[in-house]
C-alpha atoms as a PDB file:
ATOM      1  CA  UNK A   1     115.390 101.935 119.776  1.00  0.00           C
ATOM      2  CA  UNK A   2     117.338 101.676 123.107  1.00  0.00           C
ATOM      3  CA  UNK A   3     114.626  98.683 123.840  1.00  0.00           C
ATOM      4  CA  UNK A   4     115.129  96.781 120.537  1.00  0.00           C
ATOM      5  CA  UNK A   5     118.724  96.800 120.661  1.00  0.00           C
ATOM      6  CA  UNK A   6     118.447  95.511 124.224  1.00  0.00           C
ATOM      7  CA  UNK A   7     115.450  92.684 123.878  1.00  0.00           C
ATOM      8  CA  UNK A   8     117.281  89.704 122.981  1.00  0.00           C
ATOM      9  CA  UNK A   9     119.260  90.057 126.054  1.00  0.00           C
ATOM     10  CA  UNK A  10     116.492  89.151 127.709  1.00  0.00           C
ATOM     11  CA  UNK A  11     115.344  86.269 125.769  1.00  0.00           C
ATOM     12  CA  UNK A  12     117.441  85.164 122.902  1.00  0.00           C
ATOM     13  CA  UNK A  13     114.784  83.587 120.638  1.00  0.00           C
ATOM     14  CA  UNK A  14     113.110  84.550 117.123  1.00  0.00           C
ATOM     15  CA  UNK A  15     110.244  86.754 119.299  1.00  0.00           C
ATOM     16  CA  UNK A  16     112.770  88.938 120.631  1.00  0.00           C
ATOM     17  CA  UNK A  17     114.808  89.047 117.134  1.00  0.00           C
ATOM     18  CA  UNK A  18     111.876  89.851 115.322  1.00  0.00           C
ATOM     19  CA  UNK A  19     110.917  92.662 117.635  1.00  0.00           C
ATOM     20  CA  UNK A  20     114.470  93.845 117.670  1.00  0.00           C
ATOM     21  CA  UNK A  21     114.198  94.104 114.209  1.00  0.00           C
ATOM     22  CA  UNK A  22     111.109  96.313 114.184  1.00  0.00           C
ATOM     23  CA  UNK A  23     112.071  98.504 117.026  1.00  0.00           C
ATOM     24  CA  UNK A  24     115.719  99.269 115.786  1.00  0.00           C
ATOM     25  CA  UNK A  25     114.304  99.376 111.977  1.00  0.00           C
ATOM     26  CA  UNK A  26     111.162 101.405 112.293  1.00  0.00           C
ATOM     27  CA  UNK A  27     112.489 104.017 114.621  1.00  0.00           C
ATOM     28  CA  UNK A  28     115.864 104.001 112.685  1.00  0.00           C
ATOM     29  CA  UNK A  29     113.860 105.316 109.449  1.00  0.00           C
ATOM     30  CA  UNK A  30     111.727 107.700 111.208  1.00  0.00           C
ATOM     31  CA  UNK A  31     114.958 109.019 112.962  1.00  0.00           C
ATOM     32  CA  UNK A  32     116.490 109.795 109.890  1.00  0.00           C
ATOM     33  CA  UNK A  33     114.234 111.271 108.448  1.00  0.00           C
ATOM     34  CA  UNK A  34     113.897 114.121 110.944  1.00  0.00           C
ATOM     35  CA  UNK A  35     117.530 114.158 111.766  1.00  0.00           C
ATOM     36  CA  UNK A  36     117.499 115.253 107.471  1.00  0.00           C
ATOM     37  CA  UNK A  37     114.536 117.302 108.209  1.00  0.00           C
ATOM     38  CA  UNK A  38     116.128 119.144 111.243  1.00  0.00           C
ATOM     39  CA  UNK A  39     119.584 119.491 109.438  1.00  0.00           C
ATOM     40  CA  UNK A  40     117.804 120.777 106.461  1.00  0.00           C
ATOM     41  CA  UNK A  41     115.976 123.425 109.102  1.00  0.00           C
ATOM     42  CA  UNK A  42     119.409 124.475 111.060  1.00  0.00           C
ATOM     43  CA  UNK A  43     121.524 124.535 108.556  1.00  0.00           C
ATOM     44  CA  UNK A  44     120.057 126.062 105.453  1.00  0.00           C
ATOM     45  CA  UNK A  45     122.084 126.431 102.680  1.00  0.00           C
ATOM     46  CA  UNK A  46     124.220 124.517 104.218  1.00  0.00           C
ATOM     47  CA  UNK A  47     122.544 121.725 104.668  1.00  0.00           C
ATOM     48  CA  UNK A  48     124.462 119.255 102.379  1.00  0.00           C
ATOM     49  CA  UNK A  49     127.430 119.474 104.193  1.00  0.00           C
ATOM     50  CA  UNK A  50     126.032 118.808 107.536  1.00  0.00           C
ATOM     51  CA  UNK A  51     123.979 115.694 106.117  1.00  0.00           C
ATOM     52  CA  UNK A  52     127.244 114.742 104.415  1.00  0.00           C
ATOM     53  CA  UNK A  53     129.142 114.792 108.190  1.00  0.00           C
ATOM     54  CA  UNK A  54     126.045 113.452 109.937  1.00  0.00           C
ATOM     55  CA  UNK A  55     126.253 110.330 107.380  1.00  0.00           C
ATOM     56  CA  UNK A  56     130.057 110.234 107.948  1.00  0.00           C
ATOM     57  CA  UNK A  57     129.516 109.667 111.492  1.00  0.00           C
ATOM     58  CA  UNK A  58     126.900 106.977 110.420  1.00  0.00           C
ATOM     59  CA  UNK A  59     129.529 105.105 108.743  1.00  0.00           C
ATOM     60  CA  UNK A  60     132.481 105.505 111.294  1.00  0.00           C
ATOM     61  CA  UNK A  61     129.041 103.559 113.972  1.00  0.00           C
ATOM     62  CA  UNK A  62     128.945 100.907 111.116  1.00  0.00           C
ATOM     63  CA  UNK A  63     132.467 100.280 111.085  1.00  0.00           C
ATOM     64  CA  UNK A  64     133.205 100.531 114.523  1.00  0.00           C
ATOM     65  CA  UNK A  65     130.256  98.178 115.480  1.00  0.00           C
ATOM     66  CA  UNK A  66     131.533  94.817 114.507  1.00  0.00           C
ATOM     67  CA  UNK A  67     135.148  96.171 115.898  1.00  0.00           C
ATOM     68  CA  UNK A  68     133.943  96.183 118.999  1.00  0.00           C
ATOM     69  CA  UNK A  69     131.971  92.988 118.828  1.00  0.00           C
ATOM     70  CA  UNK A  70     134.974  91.309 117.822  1.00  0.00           C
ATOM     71  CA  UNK A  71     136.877  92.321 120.789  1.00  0.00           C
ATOM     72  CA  UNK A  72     134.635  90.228 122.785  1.00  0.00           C
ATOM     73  CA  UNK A  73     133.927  87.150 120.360  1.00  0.00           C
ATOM     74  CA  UNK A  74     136.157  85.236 122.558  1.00  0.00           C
ATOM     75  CA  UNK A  75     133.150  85.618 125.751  1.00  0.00           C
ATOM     76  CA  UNK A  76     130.338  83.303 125.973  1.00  0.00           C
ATOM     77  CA  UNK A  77     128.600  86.789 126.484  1.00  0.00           C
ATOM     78  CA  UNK A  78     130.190  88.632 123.451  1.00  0.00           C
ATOM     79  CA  UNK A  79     127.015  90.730 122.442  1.00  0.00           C
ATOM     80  CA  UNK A  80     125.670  91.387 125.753  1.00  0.00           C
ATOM     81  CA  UNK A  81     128.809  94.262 126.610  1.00  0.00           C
ATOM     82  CA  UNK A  82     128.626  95.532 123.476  1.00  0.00           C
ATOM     83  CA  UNK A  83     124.612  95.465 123.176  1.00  0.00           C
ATOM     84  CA  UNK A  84     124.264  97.018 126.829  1.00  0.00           C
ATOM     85  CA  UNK A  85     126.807  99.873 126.024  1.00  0.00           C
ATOM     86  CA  UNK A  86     124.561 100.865 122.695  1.00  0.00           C
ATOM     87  CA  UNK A  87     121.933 100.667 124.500  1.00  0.00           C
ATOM     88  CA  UNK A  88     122.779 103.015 127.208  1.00  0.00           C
ATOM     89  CA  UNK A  89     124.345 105.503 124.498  1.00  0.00           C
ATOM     90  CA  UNK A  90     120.906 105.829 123.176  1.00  0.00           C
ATOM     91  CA  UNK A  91     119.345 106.364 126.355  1.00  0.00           C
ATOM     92  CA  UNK A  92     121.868 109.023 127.008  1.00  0.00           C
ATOM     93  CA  UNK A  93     121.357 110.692 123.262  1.00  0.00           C
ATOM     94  CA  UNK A  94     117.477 110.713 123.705  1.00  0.00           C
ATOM     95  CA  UNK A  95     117.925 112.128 127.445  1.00  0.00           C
ATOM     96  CA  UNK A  96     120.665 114.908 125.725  1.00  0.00           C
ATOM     97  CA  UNK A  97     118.221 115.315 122.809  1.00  0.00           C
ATOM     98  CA  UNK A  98     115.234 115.711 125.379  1.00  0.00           C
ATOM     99  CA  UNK A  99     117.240 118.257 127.530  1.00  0.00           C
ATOM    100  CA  UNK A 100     118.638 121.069 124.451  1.00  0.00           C
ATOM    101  CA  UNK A 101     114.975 120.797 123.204  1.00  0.00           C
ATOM    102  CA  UNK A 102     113.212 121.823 126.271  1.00  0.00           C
ATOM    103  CA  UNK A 103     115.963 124.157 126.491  1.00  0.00           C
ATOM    104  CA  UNK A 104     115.413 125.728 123.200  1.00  0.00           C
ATOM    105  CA  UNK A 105     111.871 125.564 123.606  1.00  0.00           C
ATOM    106  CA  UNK A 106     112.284 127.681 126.925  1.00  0.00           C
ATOM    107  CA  UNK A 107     114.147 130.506 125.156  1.00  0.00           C
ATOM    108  CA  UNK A 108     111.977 130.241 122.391  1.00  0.00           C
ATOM    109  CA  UNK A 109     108.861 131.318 124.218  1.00  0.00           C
ATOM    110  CA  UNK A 110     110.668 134.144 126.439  1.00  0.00           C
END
């Protein structure tokens, strides 16, 4: 996802759009779908009201989004800061998400 959101940085054309829009879509879909699988698995009974918060937070990223675009429409450059910054934030979620599930796989098998 981190790579779609960042490709047409590196060439602004239609090629890059249309596999931005592939990379963010596709893996956006299957992401959901186990993050409602996993909350589902965690939270049990409970599970509405977690997918009810995670889908809050969804909407607070949708708002917030063109907010911060906005604050740099006045750059020749205004969706490289904000692009780059998503970008890294999903580098740094996977790397998070990488390191509690090799954690929880190492107490698992002890």
């Amino acid at each position: 996802m981190a790579l779609g959101v960042a490709a047409p940085l590196v060439a602004p054309n239609v090629g890059m759009l249309l596999l931005a829009a592939v990379a963010v879509g596709g893996t956006f879909m299957a992401l959901t779908v186990a993050a409602m699988q996993e909350a589902r698995r965690v939270a049990g009974s409970t599970a509405p009201r977690l997918i009810a918060a995670m889908t809050a937070a969804f909407a607070v990223g949708q708002l917030l989004g063109p907010i911060v675009v906005s604050v740099f429409s006045s750059r020749a450059d205004a969706l490289q800061v904000p692009s780059l910054v998503a970008a890294a934030l999903l580098v740094a979620g996977a790397a998070i998400l990488g390191a509690s599930r090799r954690r929880h796989d190492a107490f698992s098998s002890s």
